[in-house]
Protein backbone atom coordinates (compact mmCIF):
# COMPACT_ATOMS: atom_id res chain seq x y z
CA UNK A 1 54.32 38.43 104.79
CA UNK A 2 53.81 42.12 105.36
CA UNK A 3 51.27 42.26 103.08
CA UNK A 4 49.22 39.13 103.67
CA UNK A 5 49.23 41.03 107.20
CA UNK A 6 47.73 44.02 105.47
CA UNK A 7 45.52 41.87 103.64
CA UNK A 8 44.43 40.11 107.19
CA UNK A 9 43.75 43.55 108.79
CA UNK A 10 41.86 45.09 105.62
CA UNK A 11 39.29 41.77 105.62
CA UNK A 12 38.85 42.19 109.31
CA UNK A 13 37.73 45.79 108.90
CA UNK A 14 35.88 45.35 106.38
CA UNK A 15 33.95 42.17 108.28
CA UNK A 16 33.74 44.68 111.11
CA UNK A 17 32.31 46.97 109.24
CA UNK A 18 29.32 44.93 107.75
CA UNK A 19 28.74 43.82 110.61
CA UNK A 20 28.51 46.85 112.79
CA UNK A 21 26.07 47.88 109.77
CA UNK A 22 24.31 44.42 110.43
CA UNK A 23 23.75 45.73 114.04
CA UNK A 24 22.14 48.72 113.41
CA UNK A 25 19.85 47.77 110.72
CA UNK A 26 19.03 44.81 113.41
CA UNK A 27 18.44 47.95 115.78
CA UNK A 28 16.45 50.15 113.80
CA UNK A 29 14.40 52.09 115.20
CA UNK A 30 16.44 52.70 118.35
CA UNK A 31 14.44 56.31 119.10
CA UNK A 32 10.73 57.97 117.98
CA UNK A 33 10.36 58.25 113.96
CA UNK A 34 8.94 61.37 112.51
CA UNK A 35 6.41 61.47 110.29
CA UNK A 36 6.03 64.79 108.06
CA UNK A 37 2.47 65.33 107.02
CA UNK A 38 2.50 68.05 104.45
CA UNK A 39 -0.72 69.70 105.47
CA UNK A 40 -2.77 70.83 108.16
CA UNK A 41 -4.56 68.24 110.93
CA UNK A 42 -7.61 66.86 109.88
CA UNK A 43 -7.69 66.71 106.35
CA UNK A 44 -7.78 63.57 104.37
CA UNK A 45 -3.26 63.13 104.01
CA UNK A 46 -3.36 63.65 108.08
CA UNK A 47 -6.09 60.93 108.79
CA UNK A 48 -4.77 58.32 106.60
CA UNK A 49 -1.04 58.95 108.33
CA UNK A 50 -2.60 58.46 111.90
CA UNK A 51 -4.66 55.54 111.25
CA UNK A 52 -1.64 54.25 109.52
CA UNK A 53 0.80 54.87 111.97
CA UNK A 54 -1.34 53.96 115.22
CA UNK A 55 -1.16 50.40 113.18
CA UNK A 56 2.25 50.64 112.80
CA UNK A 57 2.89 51.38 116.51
CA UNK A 58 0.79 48.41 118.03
CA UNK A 59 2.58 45.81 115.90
CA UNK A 60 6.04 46.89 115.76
CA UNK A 61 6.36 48.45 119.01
CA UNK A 62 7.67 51.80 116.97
CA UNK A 63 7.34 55.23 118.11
CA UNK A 64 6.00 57.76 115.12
CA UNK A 65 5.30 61.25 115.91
CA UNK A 66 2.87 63.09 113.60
CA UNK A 67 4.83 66.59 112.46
CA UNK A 68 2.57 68.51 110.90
CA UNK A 69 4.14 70.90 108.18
CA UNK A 70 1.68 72.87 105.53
CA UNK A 71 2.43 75.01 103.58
CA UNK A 72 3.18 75.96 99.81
CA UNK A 73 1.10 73.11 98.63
CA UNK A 74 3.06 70.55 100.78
CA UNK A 75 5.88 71.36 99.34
CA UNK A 76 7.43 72.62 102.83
CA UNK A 77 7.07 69.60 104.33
CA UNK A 78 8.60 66.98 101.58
CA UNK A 79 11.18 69.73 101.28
CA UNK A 80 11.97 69.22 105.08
CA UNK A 81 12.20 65.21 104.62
CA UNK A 82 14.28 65.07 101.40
CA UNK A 83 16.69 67.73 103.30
CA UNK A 84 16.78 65.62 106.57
CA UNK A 85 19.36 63.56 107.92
CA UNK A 86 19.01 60.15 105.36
CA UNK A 87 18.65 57.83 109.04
CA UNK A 88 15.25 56.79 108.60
CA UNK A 89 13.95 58.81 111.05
CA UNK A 90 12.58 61.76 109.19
CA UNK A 91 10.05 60.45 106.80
CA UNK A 92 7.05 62.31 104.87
CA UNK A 93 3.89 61.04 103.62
CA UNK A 94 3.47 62.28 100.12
CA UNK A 95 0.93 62.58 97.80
CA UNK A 96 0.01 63.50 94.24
CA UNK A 97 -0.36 67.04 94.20
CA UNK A 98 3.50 67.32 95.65
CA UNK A 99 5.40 64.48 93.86
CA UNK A 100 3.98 64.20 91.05
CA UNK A 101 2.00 67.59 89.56
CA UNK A 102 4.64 70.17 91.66
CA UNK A 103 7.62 69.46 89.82
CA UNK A 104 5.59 70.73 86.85
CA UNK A 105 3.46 73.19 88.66
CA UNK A 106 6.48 75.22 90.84
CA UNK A 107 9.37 76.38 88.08
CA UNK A 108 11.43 76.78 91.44
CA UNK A 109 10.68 73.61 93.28
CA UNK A 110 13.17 73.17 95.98
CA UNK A 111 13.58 69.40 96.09
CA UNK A 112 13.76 66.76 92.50
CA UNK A 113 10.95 63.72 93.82
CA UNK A 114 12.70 61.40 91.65
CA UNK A 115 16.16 62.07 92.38
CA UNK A 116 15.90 63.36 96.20
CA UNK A 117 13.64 60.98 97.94
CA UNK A 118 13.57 57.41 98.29
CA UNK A 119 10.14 55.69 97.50
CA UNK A 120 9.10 53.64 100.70
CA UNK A 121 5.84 52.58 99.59
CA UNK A 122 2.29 53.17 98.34
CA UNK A 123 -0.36 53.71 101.22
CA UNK A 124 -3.99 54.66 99.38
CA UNK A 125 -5.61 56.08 96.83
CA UNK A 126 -8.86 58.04 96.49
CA UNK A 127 -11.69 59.69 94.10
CA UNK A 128 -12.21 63.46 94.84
CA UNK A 129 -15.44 64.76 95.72
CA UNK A 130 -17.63 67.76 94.36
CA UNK A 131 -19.68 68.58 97.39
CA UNK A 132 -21.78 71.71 98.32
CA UNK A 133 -23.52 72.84 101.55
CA UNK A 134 -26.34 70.48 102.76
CA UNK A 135 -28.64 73.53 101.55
CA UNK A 136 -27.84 74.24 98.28
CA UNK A 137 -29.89 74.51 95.17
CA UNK A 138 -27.70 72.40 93.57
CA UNK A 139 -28.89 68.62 93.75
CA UNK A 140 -26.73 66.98 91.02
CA UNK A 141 -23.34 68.30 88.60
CA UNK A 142 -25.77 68.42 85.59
CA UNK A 143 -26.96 71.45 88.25
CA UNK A 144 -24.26 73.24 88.62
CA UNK A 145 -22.84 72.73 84.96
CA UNK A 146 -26.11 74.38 83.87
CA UNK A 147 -25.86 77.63 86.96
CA UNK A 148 -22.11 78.13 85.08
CA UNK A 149 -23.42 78.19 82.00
CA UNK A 150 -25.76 80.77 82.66
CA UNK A 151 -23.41 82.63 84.70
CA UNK A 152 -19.94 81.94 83.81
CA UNK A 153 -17.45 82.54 86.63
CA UNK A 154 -20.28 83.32 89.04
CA UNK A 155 -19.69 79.88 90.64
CA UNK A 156 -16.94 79.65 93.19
CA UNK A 157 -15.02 76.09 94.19
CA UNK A 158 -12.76 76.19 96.85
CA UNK A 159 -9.74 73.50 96.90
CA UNK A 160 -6.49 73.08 99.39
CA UNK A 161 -4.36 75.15 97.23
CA UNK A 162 -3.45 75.62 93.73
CA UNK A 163 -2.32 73.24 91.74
CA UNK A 164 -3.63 70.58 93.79
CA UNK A 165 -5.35 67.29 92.22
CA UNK A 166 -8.65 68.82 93.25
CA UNK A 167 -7.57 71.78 91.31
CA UNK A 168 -6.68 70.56 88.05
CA UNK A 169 -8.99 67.91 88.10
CA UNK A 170 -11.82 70.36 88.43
CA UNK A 171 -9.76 72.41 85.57
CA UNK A 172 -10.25 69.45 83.46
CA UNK A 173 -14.11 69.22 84.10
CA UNK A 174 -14.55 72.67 83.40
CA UNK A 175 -13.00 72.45 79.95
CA UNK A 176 -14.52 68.81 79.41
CA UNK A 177 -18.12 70.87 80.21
CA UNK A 178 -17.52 74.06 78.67
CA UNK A 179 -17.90 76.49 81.79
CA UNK A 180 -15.98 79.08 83.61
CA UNK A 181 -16.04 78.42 87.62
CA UNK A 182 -13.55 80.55 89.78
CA UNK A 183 -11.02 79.03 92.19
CA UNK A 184 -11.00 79.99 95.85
CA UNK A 185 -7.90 78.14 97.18
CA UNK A 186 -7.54 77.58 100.41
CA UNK A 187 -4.09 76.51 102.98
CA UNK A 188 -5.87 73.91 103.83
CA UNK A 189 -9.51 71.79 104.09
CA UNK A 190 -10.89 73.52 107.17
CA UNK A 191 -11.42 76.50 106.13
CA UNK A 192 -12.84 75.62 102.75
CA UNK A 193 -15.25 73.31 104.41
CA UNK A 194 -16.35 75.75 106.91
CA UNK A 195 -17.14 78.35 104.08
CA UNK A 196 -19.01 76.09 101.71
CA UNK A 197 -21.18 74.78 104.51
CA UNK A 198 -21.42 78.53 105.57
CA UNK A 199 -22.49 79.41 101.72
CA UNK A 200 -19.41 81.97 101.26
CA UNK A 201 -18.69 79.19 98.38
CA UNK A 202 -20.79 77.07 96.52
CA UNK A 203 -18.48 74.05 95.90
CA UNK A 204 -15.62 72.03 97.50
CA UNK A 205 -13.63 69.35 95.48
CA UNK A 206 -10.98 67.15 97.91
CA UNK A 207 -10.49 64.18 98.40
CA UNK A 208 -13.18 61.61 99.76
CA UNK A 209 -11.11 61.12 103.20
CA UNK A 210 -11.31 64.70 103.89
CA UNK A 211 -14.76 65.29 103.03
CA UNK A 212 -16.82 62.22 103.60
CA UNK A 213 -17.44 62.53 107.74
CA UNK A 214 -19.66 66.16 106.50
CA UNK A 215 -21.15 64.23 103.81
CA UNK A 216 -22.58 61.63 106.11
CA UNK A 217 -22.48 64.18 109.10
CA UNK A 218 -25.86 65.83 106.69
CA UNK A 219 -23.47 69.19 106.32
CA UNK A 220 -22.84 68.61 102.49
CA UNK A 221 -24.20 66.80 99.87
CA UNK A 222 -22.01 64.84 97.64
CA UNK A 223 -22.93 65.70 93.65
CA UNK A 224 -20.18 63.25 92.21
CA UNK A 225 -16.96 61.51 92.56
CA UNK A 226 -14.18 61.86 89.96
CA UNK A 227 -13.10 58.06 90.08
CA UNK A 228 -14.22 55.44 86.87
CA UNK A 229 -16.20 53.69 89.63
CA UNK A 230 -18.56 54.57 92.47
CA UNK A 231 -16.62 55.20 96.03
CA UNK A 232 -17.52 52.27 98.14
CA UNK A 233 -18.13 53.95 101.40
CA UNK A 234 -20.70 56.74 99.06
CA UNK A 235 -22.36 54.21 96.70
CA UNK A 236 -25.23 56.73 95.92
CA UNK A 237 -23.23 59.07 94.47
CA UNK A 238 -22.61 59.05 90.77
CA UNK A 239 -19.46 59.52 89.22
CA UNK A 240 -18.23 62.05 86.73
CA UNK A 241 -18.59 59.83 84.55
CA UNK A 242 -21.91 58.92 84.80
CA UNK A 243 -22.96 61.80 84.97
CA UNK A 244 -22.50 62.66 81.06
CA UNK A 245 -18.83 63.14 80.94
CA UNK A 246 -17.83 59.56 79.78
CA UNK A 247 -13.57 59.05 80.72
CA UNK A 248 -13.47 61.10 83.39
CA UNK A 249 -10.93 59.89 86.11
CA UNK A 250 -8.36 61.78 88.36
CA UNK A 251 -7.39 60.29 91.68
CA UNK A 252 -5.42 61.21 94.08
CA UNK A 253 -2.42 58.74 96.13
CA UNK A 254 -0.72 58.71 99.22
CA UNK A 255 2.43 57.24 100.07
CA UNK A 256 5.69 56.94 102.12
CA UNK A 257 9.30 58.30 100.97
CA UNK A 258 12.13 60.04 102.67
CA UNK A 259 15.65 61.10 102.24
CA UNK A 260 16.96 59.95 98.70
CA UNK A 261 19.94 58.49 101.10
CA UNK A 262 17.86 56.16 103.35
CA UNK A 263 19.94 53.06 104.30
CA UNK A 264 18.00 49.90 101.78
CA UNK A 265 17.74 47.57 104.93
CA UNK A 266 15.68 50.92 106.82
CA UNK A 267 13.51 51.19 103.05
CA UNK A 268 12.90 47.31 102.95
CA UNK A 269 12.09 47.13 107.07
CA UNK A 270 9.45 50.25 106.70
CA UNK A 271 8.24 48.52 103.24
CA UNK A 272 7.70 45.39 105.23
CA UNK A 273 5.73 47.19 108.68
CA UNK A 274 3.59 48.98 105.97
CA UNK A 275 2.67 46.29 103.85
CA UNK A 276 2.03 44.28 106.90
CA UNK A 277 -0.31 47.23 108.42
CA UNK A 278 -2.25 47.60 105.48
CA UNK A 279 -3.04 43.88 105.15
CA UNK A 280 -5.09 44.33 108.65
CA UNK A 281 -9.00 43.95 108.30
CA UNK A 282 -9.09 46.68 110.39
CA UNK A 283 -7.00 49.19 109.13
CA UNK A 284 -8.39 48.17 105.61
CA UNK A 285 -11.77 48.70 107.02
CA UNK A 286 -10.84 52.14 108.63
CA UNK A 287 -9.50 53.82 105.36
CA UNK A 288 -12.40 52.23 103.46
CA UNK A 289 -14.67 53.94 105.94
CA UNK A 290 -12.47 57.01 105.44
CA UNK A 291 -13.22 56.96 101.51
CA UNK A 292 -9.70 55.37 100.84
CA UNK A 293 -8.61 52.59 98.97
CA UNK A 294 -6.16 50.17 100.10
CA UNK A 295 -2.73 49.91 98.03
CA UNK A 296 0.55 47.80 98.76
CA UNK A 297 3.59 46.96 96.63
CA UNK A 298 7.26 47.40 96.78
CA UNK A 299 9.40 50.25 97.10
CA UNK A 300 10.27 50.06 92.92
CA UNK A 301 6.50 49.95 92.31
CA UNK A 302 6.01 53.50 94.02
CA UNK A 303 9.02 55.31 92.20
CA UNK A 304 7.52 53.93 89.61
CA UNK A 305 4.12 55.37 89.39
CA UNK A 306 6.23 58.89 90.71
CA UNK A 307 7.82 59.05 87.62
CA UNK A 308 4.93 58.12 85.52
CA UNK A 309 2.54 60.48 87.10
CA UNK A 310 5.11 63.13 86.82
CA UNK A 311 4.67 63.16 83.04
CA UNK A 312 0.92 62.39 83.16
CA UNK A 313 -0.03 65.19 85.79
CA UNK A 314 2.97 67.46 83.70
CA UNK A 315 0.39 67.61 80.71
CA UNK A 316 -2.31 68.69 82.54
CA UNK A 317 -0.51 71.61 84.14
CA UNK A 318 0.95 72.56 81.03
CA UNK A 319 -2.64 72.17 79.20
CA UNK A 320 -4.11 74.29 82.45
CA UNK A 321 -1.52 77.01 82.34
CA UNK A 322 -1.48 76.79 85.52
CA UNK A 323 1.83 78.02 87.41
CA UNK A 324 2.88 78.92 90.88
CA UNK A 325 6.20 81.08 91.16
């Protein structure tokens, strides 16, 4: 009898218990979510997070706050999420430059993307851009190719930081061309944009988001885009490709994670209010006009791609020699 009693008061806990943790997942969010972007305002990660979660807001009803953390090639700020409380309410939007090429690029990286942060979901993906001032000489990449061949390392491109995707990507087109350009990085796009357009630097490679409002603003002048297709929002620009270096692809991606921890009902809930976001006309048609493509899926399909990309983007850093103590 004594221990069918025990037995009673065990199952009642337990029932209790699930359904306490029924409540809360039912509850969720109960105060204002923070969202970690990993670089500076106004560059391409920081748009795409705002337009995203000003969606979010109006059809959930959920509070996000913007937190804007750069520093050491985003790494500060997915450092911050993947050592916050795993609640759900500390979430960063990552990218590939600090998920998938830093775990290669930094022999010291403070956080493990794979085994310290839990994949939410994919939000976009984008070509890069090789722009220059409005004013420059240099009306096509068959241009500037030729200016570096004459004068190898004369050339300058600025990027958002080392090891970036803009970085190694434009690594990989000097190697795939045969010329010696020299990298100006920068903590951010502002800067770099405002010295290219100033003509301290003759190139900027980032992603479309960032730089497309200076490319139809008549500031810069788009020379090529590093995806296998044309951009759709900059359909008369060529790509890389096209422009004699047949193969030629590197993209960059955006997505949600936090804490490695994260409750599954809080991952599955978020996975849902994305998905459901980025299936808006609107929002599609906002990201599109931002240079970004449109990409859904499930939580598994984004830690997938992590760990893929990891490897992939691993043998270009190693290939580059590229490393950041």
């Amino acid at each position: 009898m004594q221990i069918n009693r025990m037995t009673r008061r065990a199952s009642i806990a337990l029932a209790l218990a699930l359904a306490s943790g029924a409540v809360l997942a039912q509850a969720y969010p109960s105060r204002p979510i923070r969202l970690i972007v990993p670089f500076p305002p106004g560059g391409g990660t920081d748009t795409i997070a705002r337009e995203l979660v000003n969606k979010i807001a109006t059809e959930q009803g959920w509070t996000v706050v913007i937190d804007n953390r750069p520093g050491s090639g985003g790494n500060l700020g997915v450092d911050a999420a993947a050592k916050a409380a795993p609640d759900g309410y500390t979430l960063v939007m990552g990218q590939t430059s600090n998920l998938a090429i830093n775990p290669t690029l930094y022999p010291k990286l403070p956080y493990n993307p794979v085994k310290d942060l839990a994949a939410i979901g994919l939000v976009a993906s984008s070509p890069l851009a090789i722009v220059v001032a409005a004013d420059s000489p240099y009306k096509t990449l068959a241009d500037v190719v030729a200016a570096a061949k004459a004068k190898p390392g004369v050339l300058n491109f600025a990027t958002s930081g080392n090891g970036t995707v803009a970085h190694l990507a434009t690594e990989m087109l000097q190697r795939t061309a045969g010329v010696k350009l020299t990298h100006v990085p920068y903590k951010g796009a502002s800067q770099g944009v405002t010295d290219v357009i100033g003509g301290q630097v003759q190139l900027y490679v980032s992603s479309v988001p960032t730089l497309i409002s200076f490319v139809k603003g008549g500031k810069m002048r788009a020379l090529a885009v590093t995806s296998a297709k044309r951009a759709e929002d900059l359909p008369g620009v060529p790509t890389v490709a096209e422009s004699g270096y047949k193969g030629f692809e590197a993209v960059t991606w955006f997505g949600l994670v936090g804490p490695a921890a994260m409750p599954r009902d809080v991952v599955v809930k978020w996975n849902a209010a994305l998905n459901n976001a980025l299936a808006a006309p609107d929002l599609r048609k906002k990201l599109a006009a931002q240079g970004a493509n449109v990409e859904t899926g499930t939580p598994e399909k984004f830690s997938a791609l992590i760990r893929d990309d990891i490897g992939r983007w691993g043998k270009v850093v190693k290939a580059s020699g590229a490393t950041i103590d």
